[in-house]
C-alpha atoms as a PDB file:
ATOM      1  CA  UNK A   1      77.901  83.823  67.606  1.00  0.00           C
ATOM      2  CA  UNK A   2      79.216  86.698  65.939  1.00  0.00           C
ATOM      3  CA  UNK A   3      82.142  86.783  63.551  1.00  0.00           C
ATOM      4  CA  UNK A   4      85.852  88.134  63.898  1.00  0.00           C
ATOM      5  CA  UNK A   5      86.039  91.994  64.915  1.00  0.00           C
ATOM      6  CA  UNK A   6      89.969  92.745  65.030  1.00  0.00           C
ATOM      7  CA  UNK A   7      92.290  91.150  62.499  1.00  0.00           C
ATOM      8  CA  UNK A   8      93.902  87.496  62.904  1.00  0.00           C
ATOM      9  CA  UNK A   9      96.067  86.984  65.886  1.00  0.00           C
ATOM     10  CA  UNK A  10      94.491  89.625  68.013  1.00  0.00           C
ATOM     11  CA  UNK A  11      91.912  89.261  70.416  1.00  0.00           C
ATOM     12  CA  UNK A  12      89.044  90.470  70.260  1.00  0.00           C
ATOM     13  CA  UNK A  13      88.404  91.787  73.806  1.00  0.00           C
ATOM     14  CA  UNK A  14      91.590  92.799  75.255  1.00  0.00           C
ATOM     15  CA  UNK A  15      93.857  93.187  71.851  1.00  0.00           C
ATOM     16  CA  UNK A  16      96.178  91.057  73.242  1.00  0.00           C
ATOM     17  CA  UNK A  17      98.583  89.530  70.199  1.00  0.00           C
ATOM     18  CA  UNK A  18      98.270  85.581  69.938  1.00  0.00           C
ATOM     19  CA  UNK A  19     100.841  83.669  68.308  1.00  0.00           C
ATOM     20  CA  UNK A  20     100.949  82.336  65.505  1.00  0.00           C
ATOM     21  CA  UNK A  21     100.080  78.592  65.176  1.00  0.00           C
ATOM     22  CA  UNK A  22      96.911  79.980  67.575  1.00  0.00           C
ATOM     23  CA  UNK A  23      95.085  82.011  65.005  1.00  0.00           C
ATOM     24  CA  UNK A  24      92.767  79.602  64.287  1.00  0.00           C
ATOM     25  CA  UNK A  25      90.402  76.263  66.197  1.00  0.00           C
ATOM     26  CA  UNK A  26      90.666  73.330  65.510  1.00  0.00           C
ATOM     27  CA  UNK A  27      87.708  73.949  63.366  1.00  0.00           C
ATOM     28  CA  UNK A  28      89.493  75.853  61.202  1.00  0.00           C
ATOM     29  CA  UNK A  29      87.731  78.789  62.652  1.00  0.00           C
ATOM     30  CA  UNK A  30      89.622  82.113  63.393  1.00  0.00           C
ATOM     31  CA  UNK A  31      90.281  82.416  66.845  1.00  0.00           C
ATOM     32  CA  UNK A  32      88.545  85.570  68.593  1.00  0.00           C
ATOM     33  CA  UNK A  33      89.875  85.247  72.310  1.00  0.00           C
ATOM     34  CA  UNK A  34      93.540  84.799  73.886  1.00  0.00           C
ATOM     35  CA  UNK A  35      92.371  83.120  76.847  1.00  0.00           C
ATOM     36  CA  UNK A  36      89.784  81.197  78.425  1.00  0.00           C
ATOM     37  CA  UNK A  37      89.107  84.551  80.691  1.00  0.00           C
ATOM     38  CA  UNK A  38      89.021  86.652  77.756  1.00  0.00           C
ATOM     39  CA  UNK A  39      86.902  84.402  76.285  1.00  0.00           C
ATOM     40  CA  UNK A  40      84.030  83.946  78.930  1.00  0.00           C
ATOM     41  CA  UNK A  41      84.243  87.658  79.210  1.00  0.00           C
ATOM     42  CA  UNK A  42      83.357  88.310  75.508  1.00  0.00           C
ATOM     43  CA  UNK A  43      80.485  85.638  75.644  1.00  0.00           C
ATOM     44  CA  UNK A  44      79.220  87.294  78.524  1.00  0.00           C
ATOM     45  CA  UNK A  45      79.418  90.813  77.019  1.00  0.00           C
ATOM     46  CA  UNK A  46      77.616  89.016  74.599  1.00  0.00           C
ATOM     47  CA  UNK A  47      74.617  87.862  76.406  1.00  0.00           C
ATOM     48  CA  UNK A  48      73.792  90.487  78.608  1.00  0.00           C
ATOM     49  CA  UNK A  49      71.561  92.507  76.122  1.00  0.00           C
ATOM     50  CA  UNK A  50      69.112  89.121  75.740  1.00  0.00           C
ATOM     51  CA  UNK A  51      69.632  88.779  79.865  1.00  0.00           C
ATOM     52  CA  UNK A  52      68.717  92.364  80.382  1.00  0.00           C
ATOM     53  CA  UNK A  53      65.777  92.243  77.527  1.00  0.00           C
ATOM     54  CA  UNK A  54      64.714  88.956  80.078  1.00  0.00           C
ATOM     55  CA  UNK A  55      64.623  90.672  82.980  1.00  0.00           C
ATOM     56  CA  UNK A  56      62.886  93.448  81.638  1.00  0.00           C
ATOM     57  CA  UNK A  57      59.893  91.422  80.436  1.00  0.00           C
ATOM     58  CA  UNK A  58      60.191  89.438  83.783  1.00  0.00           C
ATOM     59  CA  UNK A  59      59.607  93.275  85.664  1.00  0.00           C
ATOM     60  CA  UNK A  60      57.022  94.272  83.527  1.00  0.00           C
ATOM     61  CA  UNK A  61      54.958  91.108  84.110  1.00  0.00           C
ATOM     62  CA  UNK A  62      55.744  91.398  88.083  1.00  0.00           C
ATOM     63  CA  UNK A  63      57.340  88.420  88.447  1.00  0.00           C
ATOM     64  CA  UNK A  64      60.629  89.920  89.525  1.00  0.00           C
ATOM     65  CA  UNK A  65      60.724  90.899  93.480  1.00  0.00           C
ATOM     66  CA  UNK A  66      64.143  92.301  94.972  1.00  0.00           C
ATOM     67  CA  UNK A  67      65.642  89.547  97.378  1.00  0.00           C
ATOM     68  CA  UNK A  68      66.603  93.060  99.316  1.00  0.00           C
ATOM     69  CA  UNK A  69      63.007  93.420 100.164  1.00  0.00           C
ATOM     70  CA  UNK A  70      62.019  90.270 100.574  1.00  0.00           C
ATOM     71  CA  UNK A  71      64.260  89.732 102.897  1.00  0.00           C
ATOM     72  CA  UNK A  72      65.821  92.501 104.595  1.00  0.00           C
ATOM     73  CA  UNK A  73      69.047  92.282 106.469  1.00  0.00           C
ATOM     74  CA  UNK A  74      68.823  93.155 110.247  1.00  0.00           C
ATOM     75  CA  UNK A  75      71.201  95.655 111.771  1.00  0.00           C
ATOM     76  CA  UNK A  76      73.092  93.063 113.290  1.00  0.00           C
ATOM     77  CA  UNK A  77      73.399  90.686 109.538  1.00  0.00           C
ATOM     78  CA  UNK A  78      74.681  94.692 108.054  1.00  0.00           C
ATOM     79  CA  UNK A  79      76.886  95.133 111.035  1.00  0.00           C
ATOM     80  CA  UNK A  80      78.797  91.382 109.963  1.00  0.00           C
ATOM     81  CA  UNK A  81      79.136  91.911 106.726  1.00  0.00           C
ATOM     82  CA  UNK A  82      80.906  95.566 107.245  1.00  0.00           C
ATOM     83  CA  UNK A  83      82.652  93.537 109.316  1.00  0.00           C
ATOM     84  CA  UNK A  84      83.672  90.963 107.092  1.00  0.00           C
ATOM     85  CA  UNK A  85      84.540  93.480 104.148  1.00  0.00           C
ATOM     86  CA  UNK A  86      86.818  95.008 106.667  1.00  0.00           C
ATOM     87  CA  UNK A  87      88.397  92.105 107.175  1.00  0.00           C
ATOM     88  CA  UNK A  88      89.009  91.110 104.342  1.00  0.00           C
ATOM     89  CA  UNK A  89      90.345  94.721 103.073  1.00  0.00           C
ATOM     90  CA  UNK A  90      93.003  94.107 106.204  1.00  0.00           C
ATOM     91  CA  UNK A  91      93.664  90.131 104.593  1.00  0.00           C
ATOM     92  CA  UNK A  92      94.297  91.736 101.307  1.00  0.00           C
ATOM     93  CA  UNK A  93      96.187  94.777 102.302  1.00  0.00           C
ATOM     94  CA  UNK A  94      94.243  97.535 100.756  1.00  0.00           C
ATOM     95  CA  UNK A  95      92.537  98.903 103.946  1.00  0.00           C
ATOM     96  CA  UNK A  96      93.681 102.414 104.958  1.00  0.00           C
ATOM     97  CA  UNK A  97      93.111 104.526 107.846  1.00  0.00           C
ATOM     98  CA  UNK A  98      89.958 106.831 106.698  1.00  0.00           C
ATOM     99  CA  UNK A  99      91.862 109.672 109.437  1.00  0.00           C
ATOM    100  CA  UNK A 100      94.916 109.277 106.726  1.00  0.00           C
ATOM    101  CA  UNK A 101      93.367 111.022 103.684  1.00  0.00           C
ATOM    102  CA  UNK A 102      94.229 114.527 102.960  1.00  0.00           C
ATOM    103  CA  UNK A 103      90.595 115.657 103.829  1.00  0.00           C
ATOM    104  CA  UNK A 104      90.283 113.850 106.634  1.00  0.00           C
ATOM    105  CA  UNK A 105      93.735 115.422 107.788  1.00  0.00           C
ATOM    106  CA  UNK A 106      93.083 119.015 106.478  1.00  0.00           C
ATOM    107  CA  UNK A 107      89.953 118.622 108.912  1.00  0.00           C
ATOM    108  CA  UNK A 108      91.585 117.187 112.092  1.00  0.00           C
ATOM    109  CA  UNK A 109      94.051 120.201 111.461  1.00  0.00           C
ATOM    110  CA  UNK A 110      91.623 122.940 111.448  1.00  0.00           C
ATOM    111  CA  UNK A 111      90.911 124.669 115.580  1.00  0.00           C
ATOM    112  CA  UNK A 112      88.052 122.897 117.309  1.00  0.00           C
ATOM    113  CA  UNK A 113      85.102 124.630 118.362  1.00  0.00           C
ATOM    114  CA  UNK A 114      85.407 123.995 122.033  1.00  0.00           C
ATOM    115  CA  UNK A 115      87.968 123.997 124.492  1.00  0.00           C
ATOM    116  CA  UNK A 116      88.753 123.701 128.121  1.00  0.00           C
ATOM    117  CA  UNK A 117      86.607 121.829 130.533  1.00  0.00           C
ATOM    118  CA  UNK A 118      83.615 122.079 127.938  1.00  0.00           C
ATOM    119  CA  UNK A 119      85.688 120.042 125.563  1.00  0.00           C
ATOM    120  CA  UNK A 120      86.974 117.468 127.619  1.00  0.00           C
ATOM    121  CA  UNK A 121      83.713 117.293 128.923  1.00  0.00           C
ATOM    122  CA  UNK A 122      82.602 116.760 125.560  1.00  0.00           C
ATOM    123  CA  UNK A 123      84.981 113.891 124.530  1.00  0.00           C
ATOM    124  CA  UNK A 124      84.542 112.159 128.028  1.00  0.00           C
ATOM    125  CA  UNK A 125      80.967 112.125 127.585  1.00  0.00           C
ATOM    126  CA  UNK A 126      81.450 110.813 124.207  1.00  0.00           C
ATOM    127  CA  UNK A 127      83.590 107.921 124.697  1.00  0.00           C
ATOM    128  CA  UNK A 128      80.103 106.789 127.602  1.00  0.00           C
ATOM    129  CA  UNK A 129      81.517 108.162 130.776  1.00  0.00           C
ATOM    130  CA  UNK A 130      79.029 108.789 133.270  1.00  0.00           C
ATOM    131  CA  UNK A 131      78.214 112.489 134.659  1.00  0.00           C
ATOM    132  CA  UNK A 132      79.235 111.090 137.780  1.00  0.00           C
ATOM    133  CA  UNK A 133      82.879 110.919 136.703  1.00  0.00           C
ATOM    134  CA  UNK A 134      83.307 114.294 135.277  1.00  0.00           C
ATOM    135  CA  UNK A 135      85.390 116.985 137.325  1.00  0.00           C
ATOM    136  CA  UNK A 136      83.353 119.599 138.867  1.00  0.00           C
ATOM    137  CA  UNK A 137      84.858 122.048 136.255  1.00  0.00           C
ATOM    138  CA  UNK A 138      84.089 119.875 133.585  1.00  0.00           C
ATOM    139  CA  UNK A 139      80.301 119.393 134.716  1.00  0.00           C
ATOM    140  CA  UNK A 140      79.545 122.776 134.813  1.00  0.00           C
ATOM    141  CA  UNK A 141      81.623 123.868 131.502  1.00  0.00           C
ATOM    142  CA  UNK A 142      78.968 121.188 130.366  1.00  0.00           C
ATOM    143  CA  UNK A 143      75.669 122.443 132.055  1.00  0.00           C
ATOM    144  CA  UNK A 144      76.296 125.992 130.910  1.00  0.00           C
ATOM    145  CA  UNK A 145      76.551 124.784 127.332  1.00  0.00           C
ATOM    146  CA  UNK A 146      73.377 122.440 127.263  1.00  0.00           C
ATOM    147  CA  UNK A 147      71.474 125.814 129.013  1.00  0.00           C
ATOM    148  CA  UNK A 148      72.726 127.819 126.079  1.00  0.00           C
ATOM    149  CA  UNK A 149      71.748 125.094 123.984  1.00  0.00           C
ATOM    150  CA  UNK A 150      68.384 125.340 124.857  1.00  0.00           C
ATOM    151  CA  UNK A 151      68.069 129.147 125.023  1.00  0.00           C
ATOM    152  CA  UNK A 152      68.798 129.309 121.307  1.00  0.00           C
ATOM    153  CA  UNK A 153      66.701 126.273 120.658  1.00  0.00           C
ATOM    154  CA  UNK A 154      63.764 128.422 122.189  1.00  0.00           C
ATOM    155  CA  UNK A 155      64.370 131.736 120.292  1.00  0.00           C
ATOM    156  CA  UNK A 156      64.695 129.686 117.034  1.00  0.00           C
ATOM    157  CA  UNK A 157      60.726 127.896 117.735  1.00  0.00           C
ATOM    158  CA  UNK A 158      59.445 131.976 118.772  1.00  0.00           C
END
């Protein structure tokens, strides 16, 4: 354990003042830390060089495997857990509406690149509806597109 950085009655982590019958343990000591919190902290700050130095040596022998890849989470475990981050963001009050941001509103501002029957078609098809359920205008807005597409797909590959 290292000695007393800052002067009596302040802590050492956080500067926080102490009063004045607290300067010192019961061992006579001078206190370092404020609080219990401050004071796991600082012993923690303290540690992690000898944890890190441990780890290191535990690498360098191979002993060390990342649980990531030993165990990989499937789409559906990664899917739960955004999920459950989410949820608690909403709990805690802190979640906000990505479309809210000025970028995200600077973007949804700008002209989109298609209109009309293409565009509808576009956001239709999007959302899973079926060709089926398209207008007429809308399904052939959409088949002229997708033959463009693929006209400027060709002359790109010549």
């Amino acid at each position: 354990m290292t000695g007393k950085i800052k002067p009596l009655g302040i802590c050492d982590l956080c500067g926080a003042k102490m009063p004045e019958n607290y300067w010192y343990t019961t061992h006579g000591a001078p206190r370092r830390y404020c609080s219990i919190e401050c004071r796991n902290t600082g012993n923690s700050h303290e540690g992690e060089p000898i944890r890190y130095q441990k780890l290191i040596e535990r690498i360098q022998r191979g002993e060390w495997r990342n649980p990531s890849e030993l165990h990989p989470a499937t789409p559906e475990e990664q899917g739960r857990r955004a999920r459950l981050g989410r949820l608690r963001e909403v709990e805690r009050g802190t979640w906000r509406n990505p479309a809210l941001s000025p970028e995200a509103k600077e973007k949804l501002s700008r002209p989109r690149k298609h209109t009309g029957a293409l565009a509808d078609a576009l956001e239709k098809l999007g959302r899973g509806v079926k060709m089926a359920e398209l207008t007429p205008e809308e399904r052939i807005a959409f088949h002229e597109y997708r033959q463009c597409l693929k006209k400027e797909k060709e002359q790109n590959i010549e």
